[in-house]
Protein backbone atom coordinates (compact mmCIF):
# COMPACT_ATOMS: atom_id res chain seq x y z
CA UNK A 1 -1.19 18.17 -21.47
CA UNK A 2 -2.31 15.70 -24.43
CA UNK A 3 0.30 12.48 -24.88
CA UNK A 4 0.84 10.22 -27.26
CA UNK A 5 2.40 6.94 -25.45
CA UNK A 6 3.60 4.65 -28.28
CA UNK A 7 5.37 1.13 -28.52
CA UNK A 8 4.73 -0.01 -25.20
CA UNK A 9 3.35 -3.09 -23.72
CA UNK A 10 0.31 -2.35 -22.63
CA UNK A 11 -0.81 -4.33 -20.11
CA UNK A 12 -4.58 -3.85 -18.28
CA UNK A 13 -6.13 -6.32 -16.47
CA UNK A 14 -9.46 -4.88 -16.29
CA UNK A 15 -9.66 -5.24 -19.85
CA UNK A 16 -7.38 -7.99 -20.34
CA UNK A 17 -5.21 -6.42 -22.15
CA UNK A 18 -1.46 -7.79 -23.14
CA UNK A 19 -0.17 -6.34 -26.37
CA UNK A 20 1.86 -3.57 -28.11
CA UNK A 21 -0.08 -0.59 -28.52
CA UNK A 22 -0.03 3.31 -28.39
CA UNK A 23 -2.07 5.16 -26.50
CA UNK A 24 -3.90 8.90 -26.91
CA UNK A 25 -4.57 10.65 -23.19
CA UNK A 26 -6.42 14.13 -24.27
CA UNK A 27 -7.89 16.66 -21.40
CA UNK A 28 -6.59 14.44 -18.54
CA UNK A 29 -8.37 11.55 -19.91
CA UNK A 30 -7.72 8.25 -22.11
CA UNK A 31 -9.01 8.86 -24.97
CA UNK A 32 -7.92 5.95 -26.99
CA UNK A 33 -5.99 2.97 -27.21
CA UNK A 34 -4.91 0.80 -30.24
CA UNK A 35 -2.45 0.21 -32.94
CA UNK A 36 -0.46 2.68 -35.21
CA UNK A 37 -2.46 5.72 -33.51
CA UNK A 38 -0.99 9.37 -34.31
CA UNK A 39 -0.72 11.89 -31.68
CA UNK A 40 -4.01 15.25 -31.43
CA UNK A 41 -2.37 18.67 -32.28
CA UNK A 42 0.20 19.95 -29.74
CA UNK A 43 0.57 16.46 -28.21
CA UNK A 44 3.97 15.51 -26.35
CA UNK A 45 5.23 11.37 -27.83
CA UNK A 46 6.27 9.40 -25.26
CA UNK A 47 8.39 6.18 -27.14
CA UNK A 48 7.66 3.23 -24.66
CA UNK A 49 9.52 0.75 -26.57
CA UNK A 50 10.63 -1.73 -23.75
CA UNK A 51 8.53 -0.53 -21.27
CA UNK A 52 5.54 -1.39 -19.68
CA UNK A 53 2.26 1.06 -19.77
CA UNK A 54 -0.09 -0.24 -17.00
CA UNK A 55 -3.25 1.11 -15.40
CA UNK A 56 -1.18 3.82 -12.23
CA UNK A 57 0.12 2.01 -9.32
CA UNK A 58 -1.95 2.46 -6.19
CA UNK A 59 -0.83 2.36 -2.90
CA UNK A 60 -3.59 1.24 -0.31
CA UNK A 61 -1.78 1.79 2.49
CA UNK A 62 0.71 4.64 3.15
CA UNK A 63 1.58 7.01 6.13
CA UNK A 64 2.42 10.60 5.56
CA UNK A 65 2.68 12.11 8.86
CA UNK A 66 1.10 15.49 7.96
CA UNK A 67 -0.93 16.78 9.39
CA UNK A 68 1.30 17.49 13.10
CA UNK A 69 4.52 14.78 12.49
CA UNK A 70 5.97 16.72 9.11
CA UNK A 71 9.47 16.18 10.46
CA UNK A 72 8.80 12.80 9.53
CA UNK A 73 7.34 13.02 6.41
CA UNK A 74 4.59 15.46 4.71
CA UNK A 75 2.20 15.64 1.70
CA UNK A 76 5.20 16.98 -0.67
CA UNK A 77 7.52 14.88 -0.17
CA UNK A 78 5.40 11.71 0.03
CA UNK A 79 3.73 12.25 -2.95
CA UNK A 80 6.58 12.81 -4.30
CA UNK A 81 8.36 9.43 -3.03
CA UNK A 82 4.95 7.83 -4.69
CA UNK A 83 5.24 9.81 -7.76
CA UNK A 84 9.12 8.79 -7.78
CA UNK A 85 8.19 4.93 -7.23
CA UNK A 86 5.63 4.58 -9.86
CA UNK A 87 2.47 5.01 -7.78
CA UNK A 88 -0.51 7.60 -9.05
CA UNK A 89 -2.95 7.38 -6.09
CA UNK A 90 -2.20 6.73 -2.62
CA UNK A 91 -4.35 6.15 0.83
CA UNK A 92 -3.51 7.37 4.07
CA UNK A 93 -3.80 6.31 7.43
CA UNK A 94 -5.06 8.17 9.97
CA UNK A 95 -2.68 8.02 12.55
CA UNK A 96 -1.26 11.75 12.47
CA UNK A 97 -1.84 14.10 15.15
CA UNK A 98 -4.62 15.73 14.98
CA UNK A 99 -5.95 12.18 13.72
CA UNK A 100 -7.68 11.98 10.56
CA UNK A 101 -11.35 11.55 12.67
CA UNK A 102 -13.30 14.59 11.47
CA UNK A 103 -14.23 17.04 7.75
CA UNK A 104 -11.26 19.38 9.25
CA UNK A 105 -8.28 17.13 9.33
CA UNK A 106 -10.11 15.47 6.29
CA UNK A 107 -10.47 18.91 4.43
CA UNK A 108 -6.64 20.08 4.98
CA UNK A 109 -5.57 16.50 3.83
CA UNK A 110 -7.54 16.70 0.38
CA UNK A 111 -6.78 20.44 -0.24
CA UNK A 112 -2.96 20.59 0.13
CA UNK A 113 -2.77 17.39 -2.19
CA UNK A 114 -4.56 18.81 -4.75
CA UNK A 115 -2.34 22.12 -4.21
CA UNK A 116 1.19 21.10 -3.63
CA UNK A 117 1.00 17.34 -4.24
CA UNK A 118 2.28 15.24 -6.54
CA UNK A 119 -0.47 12.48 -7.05
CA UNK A 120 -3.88 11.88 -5.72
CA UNK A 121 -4.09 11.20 -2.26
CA UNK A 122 -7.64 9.29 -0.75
CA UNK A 123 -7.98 9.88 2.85
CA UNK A 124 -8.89 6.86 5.62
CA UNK A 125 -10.25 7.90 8.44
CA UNK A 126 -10.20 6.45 11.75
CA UNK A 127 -12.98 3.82 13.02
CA UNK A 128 -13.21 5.28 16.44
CA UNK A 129 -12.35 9.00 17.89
CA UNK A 130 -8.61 9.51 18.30
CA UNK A 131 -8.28 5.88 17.82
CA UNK A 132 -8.83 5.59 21.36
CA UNK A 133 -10.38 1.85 20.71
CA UNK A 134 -13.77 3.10 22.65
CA UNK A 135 -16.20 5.32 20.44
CA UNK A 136 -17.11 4.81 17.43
CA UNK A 137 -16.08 7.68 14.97
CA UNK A 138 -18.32 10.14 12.52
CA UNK A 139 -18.27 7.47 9.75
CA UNK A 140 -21.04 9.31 8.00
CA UNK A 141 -19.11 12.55 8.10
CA UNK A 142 -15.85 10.99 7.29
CA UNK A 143 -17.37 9.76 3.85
CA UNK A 144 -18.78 12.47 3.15
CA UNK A 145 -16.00 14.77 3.66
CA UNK A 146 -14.21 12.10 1.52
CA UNK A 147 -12.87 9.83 2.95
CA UNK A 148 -12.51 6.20 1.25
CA UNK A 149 -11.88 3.32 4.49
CA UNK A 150 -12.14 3.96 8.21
CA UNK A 151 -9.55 2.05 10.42
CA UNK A 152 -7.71 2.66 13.30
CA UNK A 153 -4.54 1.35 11.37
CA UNK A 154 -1.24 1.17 14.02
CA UNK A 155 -3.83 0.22 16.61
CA UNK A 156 -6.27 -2.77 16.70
CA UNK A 157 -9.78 -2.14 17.85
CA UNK A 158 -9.39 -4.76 21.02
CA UNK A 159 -13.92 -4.50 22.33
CA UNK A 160 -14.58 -7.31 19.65
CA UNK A 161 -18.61 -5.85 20.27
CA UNK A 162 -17.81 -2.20 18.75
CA UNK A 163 -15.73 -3.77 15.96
CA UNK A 164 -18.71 -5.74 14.69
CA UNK A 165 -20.99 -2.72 15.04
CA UNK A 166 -18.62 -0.31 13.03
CA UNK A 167 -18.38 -3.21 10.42
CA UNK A 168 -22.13 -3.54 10.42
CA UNK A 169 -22.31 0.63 10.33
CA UNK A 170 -19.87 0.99 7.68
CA UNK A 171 -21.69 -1.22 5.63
CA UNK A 172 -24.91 0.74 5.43
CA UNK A 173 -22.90 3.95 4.81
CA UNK A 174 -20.86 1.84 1.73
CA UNK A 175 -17.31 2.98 2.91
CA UNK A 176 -14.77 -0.26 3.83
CA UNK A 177 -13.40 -0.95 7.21
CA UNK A 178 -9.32 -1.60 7.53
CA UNK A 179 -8.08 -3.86 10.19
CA UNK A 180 -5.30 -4.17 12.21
CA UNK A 181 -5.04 -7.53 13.04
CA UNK A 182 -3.34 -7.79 16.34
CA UNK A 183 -3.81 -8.96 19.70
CA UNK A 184 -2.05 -6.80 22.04
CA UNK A 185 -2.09 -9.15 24.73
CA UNK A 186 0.14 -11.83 23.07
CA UNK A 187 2.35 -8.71 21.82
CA UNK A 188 2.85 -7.46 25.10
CA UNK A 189 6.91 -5.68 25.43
CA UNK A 190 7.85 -7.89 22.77
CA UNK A 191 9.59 -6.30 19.67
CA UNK A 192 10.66 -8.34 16.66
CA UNK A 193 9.02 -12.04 15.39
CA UNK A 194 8.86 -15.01 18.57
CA UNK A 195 11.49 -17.29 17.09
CA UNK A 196 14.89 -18.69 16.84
CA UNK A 197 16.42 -15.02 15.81
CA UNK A 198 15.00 -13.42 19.13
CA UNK A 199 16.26 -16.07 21.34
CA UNK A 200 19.66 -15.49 20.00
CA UNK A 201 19.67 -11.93 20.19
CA UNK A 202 18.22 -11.65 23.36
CA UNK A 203 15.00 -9.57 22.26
CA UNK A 204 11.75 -9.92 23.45
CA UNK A 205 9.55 -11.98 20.66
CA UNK A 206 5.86 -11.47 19.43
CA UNK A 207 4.37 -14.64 18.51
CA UNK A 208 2.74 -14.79 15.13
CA UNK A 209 -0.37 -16.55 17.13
CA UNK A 210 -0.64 -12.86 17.91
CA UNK A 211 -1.97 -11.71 13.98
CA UNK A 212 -3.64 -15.31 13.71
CA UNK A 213 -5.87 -14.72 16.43
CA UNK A 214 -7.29 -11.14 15.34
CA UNK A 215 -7.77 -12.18 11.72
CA UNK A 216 -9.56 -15.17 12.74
CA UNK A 217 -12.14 -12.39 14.98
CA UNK A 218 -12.09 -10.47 11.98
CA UNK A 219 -12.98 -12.77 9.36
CA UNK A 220 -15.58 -14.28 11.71
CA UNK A 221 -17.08 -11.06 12.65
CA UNK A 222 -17.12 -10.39 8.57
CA UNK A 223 -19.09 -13.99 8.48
CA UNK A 224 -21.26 -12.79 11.08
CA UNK A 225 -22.20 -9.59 9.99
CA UNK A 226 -22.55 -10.43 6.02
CA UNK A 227 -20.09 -7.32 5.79
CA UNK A 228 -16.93 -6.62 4.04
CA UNK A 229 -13.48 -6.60 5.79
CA UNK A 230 -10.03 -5.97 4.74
CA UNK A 231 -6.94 -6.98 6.67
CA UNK A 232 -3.80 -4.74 6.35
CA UNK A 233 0.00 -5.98 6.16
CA UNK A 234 -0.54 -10.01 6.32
CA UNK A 235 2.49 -11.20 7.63
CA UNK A 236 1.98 -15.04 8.66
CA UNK A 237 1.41 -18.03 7.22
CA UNK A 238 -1.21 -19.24 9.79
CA UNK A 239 -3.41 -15.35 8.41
CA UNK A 240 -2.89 -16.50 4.80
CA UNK A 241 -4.53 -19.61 5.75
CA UNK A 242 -6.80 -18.22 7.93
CA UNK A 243 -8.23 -15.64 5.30
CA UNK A 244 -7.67 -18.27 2.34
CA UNK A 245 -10.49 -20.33 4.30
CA UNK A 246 -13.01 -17.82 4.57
CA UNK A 247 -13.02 -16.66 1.52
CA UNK A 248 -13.74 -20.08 0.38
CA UNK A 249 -16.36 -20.06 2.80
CA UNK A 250 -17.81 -17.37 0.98
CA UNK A 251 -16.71 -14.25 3.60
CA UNK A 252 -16.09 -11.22 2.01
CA UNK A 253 -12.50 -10.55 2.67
CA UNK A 254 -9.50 -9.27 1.42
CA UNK A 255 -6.37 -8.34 2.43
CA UNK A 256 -2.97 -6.74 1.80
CA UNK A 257 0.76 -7.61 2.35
CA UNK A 258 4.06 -5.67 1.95
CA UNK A 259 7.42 -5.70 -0.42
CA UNK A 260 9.11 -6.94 3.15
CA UNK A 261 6.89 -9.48 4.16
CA UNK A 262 7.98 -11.57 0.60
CA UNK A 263 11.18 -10.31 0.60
CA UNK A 264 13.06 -10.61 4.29
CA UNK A 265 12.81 -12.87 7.36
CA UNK A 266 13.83 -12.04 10.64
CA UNK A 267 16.95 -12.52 10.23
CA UNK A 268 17.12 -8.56 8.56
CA UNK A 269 17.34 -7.77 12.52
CA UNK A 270 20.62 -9.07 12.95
CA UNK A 271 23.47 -6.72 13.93
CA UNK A 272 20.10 -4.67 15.81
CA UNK A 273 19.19 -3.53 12.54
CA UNK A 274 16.34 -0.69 13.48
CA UNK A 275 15.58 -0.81 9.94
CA UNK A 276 14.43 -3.82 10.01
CA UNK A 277 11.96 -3.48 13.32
CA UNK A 278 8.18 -3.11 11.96
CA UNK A 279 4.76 -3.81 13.38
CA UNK A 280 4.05 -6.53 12.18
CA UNK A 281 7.68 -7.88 12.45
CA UNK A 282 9.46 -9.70 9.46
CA UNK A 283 8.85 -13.20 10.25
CA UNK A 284 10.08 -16.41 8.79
CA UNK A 285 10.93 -18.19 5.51
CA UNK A 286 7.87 -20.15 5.69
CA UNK A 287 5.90 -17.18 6.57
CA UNK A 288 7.85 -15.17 3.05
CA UNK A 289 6.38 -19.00 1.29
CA UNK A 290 3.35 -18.87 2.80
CA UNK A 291 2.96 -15.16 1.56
CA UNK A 292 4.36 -15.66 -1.88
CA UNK A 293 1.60 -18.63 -2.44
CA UNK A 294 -0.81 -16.78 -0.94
CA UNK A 295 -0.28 -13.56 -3.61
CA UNK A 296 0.10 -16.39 -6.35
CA UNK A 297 -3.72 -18.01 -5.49
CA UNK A 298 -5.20 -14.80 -4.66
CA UNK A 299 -5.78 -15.24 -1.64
CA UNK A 300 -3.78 -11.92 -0.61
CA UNK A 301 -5.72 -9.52 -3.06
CA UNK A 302 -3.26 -6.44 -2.71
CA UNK A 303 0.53 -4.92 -2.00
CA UNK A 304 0.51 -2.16 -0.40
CA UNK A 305 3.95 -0.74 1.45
CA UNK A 306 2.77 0.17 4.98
CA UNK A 307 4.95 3.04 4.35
CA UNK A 308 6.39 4.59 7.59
CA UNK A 309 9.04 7.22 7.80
CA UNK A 310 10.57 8.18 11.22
CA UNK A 311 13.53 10.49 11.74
CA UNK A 312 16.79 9.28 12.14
CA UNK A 313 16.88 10.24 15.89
CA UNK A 314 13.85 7.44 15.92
CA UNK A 315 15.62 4.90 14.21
CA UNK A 316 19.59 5.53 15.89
CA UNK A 317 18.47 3.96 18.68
CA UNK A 318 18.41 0.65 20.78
CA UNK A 319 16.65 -1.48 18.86
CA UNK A 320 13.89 -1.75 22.09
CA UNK A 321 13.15 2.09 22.18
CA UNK A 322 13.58 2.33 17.81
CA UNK A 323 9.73 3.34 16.20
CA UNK A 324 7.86 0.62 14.21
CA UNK A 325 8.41 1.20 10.51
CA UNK A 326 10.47 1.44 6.96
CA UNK A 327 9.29 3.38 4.23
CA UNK A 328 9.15 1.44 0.91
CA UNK A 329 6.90 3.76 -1.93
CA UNK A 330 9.57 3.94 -3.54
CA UNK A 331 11.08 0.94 -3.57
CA UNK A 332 7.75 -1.33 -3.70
CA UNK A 333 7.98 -1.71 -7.53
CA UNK A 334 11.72 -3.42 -8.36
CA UNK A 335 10.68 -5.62 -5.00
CA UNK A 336 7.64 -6.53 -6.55
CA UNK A 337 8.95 -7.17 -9.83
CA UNK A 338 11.35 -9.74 -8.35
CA UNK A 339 7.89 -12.11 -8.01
CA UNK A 340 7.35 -12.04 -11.77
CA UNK A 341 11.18 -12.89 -12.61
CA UNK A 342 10.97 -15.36 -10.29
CA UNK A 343 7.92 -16.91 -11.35
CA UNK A 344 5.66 -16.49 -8.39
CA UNK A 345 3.36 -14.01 -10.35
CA UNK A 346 2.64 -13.29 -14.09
CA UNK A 347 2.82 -9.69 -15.03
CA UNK A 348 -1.09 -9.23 -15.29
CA UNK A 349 -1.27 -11.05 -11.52
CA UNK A 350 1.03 -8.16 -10.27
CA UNK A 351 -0.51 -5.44 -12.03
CA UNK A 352 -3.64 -6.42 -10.88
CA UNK A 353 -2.50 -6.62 -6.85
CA UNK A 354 -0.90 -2.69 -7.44
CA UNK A 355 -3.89 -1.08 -9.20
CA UNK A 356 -6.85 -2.95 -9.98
CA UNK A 357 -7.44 -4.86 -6.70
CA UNK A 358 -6.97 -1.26 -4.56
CA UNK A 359 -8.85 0.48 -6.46
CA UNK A 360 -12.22 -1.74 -6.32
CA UNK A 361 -11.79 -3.11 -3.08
CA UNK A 362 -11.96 1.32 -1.92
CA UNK A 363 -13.86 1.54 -5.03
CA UNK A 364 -11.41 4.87 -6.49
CA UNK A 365 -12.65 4.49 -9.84
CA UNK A 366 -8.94 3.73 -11.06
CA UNK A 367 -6.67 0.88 -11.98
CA UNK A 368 -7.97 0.74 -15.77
CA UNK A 369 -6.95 2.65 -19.24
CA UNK A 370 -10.58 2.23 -20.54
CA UNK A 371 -11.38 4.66 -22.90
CA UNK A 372 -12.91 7.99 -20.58
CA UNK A 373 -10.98 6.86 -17.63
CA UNK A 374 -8.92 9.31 -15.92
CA UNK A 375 -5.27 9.39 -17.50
CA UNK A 376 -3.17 7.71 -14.24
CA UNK A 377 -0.57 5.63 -15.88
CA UNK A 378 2.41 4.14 -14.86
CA UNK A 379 5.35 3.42 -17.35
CA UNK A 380 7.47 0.96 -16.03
CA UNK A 381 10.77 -0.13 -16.94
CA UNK A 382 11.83 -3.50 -15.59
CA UNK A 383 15.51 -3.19 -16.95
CA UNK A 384 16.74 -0.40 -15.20
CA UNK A 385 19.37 -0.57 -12.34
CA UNK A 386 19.91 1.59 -9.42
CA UNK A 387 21.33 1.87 -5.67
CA UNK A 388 18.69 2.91 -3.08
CA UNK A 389 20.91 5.49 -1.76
CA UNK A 390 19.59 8.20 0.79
CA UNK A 391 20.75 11.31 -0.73
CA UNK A 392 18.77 10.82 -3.80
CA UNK A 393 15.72 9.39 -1.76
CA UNK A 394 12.03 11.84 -2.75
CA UNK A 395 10.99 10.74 1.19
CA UNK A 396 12.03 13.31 3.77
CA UNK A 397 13.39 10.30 6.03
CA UNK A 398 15.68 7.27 5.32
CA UNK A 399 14.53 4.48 7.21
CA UNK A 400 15.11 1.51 4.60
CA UNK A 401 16.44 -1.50 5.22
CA UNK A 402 17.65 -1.65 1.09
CA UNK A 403 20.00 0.88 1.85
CA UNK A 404 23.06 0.38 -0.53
CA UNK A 405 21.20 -2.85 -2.29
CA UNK A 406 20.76 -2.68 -5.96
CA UNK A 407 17.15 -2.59 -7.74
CA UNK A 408 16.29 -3.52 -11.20
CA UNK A 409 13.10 -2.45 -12.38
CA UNK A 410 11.45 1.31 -11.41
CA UNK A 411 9.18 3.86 -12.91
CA UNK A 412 10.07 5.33 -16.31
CA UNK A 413 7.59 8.01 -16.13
CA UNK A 414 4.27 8.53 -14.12
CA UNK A 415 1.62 10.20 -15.42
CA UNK A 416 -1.26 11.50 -12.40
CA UNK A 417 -4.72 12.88 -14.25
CA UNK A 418 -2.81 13.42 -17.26
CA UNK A 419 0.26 15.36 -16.16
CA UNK A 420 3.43 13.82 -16.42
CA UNK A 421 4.54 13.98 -12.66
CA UNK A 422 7.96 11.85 -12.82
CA UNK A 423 10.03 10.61 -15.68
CA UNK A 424 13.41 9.13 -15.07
C-alpha cells in the first residue's frame, strides 16, 4: 500500500531530524519526506497531528518460544504483541527446543514470519550446540542461513577459553556475539536480588557480584581479542560501571537493559509476586539510578524487553519453583516514555536506544526514514491512556507484573515494509 503520513513530528536520529513534516512511503519504501507533500494516486492519509513518526521500534532481544514451547508463546502471536507495542523488527533468542543452532530451525523461523507474521523477525542463533556451554556452534552456517547474533542467551558460556575463541570466530565471519553475563557459581539456588528484600522474605538471594563478575570477563575478553561484544539485560550498577569503563578504554562494547530494570526494585517480589521473578532479578533503587544514568550517558546503548512468556501453570506457583521471566513487547514503549517525561532522556536519546542503536549494533539495515529505506515506521502517541489488562493482551501468556497499572503513551499505528500492521 502507498501512505501519505502527514502532520506528525518526525523525529530520526540518523538524520537528525526533529520537525513537522509529512511523509510519502510508495512500494514498501520511503520515498520522501518534507513539508506540505501530497499523497501518489491511490494513496491511504494517515493525519499524525500529535503524534510522533519515528524510524520502527526494534526489539533486540525477544523470546518467542516457537519452534517446540508454542503453549507459551509462538510467531503469531508475538509478532503480533510487537506489532501491538509499536515494534517493526524483532530478534530472537535461541533458546526454543529444537534450539535455534542449525539452517533448519533457522529456515522454519524466517519462513513462518514472513508467512503468518506480523513484523520482521531476525533470528540469533546459539554460540555453542544446544547451548550445552561445550562446542562451539556452525557460526558460518548460522549467518548464512540468516541469522544476525549468536549467543547462548538464558545460559552463560562458563569455559572463559571457548568464549574468547567464538568472539574471535565471530569476528572474522562479521556476525555479533550476545552475552549472558552471569556467573552461575555465585547464583547457585538463589532466586530473586541478594539484599534486604530476600532476607525478609526468606528467599534465597543472588548477589549482583554475580553479573559484575561475567561482564568484567566479557569486556576483558572483548579488550583482548580487539572484537566486538554485546551484553544483554544490564541490571546492576557495578555492570554499568563496569562497561562505562571500557568503553572509555576504547573496548568495543555495548549493551542492553530492560523497561523493568528502570522501572522496579526488588521490592515488586513482595506478597511472592511470580511476576516479578526474572533472570536477572529486579535489583535495587541504586541499581534503577545507576541504570537510568547509564541510558542518559550512553553508556547502555539499547532497550530491549527480554521478553519471556510462560503459562500460567509456570507462573501460579511457589515463587522457588515459578520460571524466570515477564513479557513486556508490549508494554516497553509507555515504560520507556516515562524516561523522557521525567527528564532522564530527550526524545531523540530514546528513539535512538529503540531503533537506531539495534539496528547497527546487528547491522539490520533499519532504524532510519532516509529516502529508499524500507517503510518500518512507528507512530507513536504519547497521550494515550490504557489498563494493561490480560484479556485484551496480543501475547498468548500473561505474565506481567503491570497487570491492572495504567500506561500513557503506546503505538498509534505501525507500519512493517509498508503495510500498516496495527493502528489503534
Amino acid at each position: 500500500m502507498n501512505l501519505l503520513i502527514k502532520n506528525g513530528r518526525v523525529i530520526d536520529p540518523s538524520q537528525k531530524l526533529d520537525d513537522t513534516l509529512d511523509l510519502v512511503v510508495e512500494n514498501g519504501l520511503i520515498k520522501e519526506i518534507g513539508k506540505g507533500l501530497t499523497a501518489p494516486a491511490g494513496a491511504e492519509t494517515i493525519d499524525a497531528a500529535g503524534m510522533y513518526v519515528v524510524p520502527g521500534l526494534i526489539d533486540m532481544h525477544v523470546h518467542l518460544r516457537d519452534p517446540g514451547l508454542e503453549y507459551k508463546e509462538d510467531i503469531v502471536t508475538g509478532t503480533k504483541a510487537a506489532v501491538a507495542g509499536g515494534f517493526t523488527s524483532i530478534c530472537c533468542m535461541p533458546n526454543s527446543k529444537p534450539v535455534i543452532d542449525n539452517k533448519t530451525v533457522v529456515s522454519y523461523i524466517i519462513n513462518k514470519a514472513k508467512a503468518e507474521g506480523f513484523c520482521n523477525v531476525f533470528p540469533v542463533g546459539s554460540i555453542t550446540y544446544g547451548l550445552s556451554g561445550d562446542r562451539m556452534s556452525e557460526m558460518g552456517e548460522l549467518k548464512e542461513s540468516g541469522c544476525v547474533a549468536v549467543s547462548d542467551d538464558g545460559k552463560p558460556v562458563n569455559n572463559s577459553e571457548l568464549m574468547m575463541r567464538s568472539l574471535q570466530y565471530a569476528a572474522g565471519i562479521g556476525i555479533m556475539v550476545i552475552s549472558h553475563a552471569e556467573e552461575l557459581e555465585l547464583v547457585g539456588e538463589g532466586v530473586m536480588n541478594e539484599g534486604y528484600t530476600s532476607t525478609e522474605l526468606g528467599l534465597k538471594g543472588i548477589p549482583r557480584v554475580s553479573e559484575d563478575i561475567a561482564t568484567s570477563r566479557e569486556t576483558l575478553l572483548a579488550e583482548y581479542t580487539g572484537t566486538p561484544i554485546h551484553i544483554a539485560h544490564v541490571s546492576t550498577k557495578g555492570a554499568v560501571r563496569i562497561i562505562r569503563e571500557a568503553k572509555a578504554r576504547g573496548v568495543r562494547v555495548t549493551c542492553e537493559t530492560a523497561p523493568h530494570y528502570f522501572t522496579l526494585t526488588d521490592d515488586a517480589v513482595r506478597g511472592y509476586n511470580t511476576n516479578a521473578k526474572m533472570n536477572p532479578p529486579l535489583r535495587e533503587a541504586d541499581d534503577v539510578a545507576a541504570i537510568k544514568e547509564g541510558l542518559k550517558d550512553g553508556t547502555i546503548d539499547a532497550i530491549a524487553t527480554d521478553h519471556a512468556p510462560h503459562h500460567l501453570d509456570e507462573k501460579d506457583v511457589e515463587f522457588n519453583v515459578a520460571m524466570n521471566g515477564i513479557i513486556g513487547l508490549e508494554t516497553s514503549l509507555p515504560l520507556s516514555l516515562k524516561l523522557v517525561e521525567d527528564g532522564v532522556l530527550t526524545l531523540n536519546q530514546l528513539i535512538d536506544a529503540m531503533s537506531c542503536n539495534p539496528s547497527n549494533i546487528l547491522n539490520l539495515k533499519r532504524g532510519t526514514l532516509a529516502a529508499g529505506a524500507v517503510a518500518d515506521i512507528t507512530l507513536i502517541d504519547p497521550a494515550c491512556e490504557w489498563v494493561v489488562e490480560a484479556g485484551t493482551l496480543a501475547s498468548k501468556s500473561k505474565n506481567s507484573p503491570w497487570l491492572g497499572q495504567q500506561m500513557k503513551g503506546g503505538a498509534a499505528a505501525t507500519i512493517v515494509g509498508g503495510k500498516l500492521m496495527h493502528k489503534r
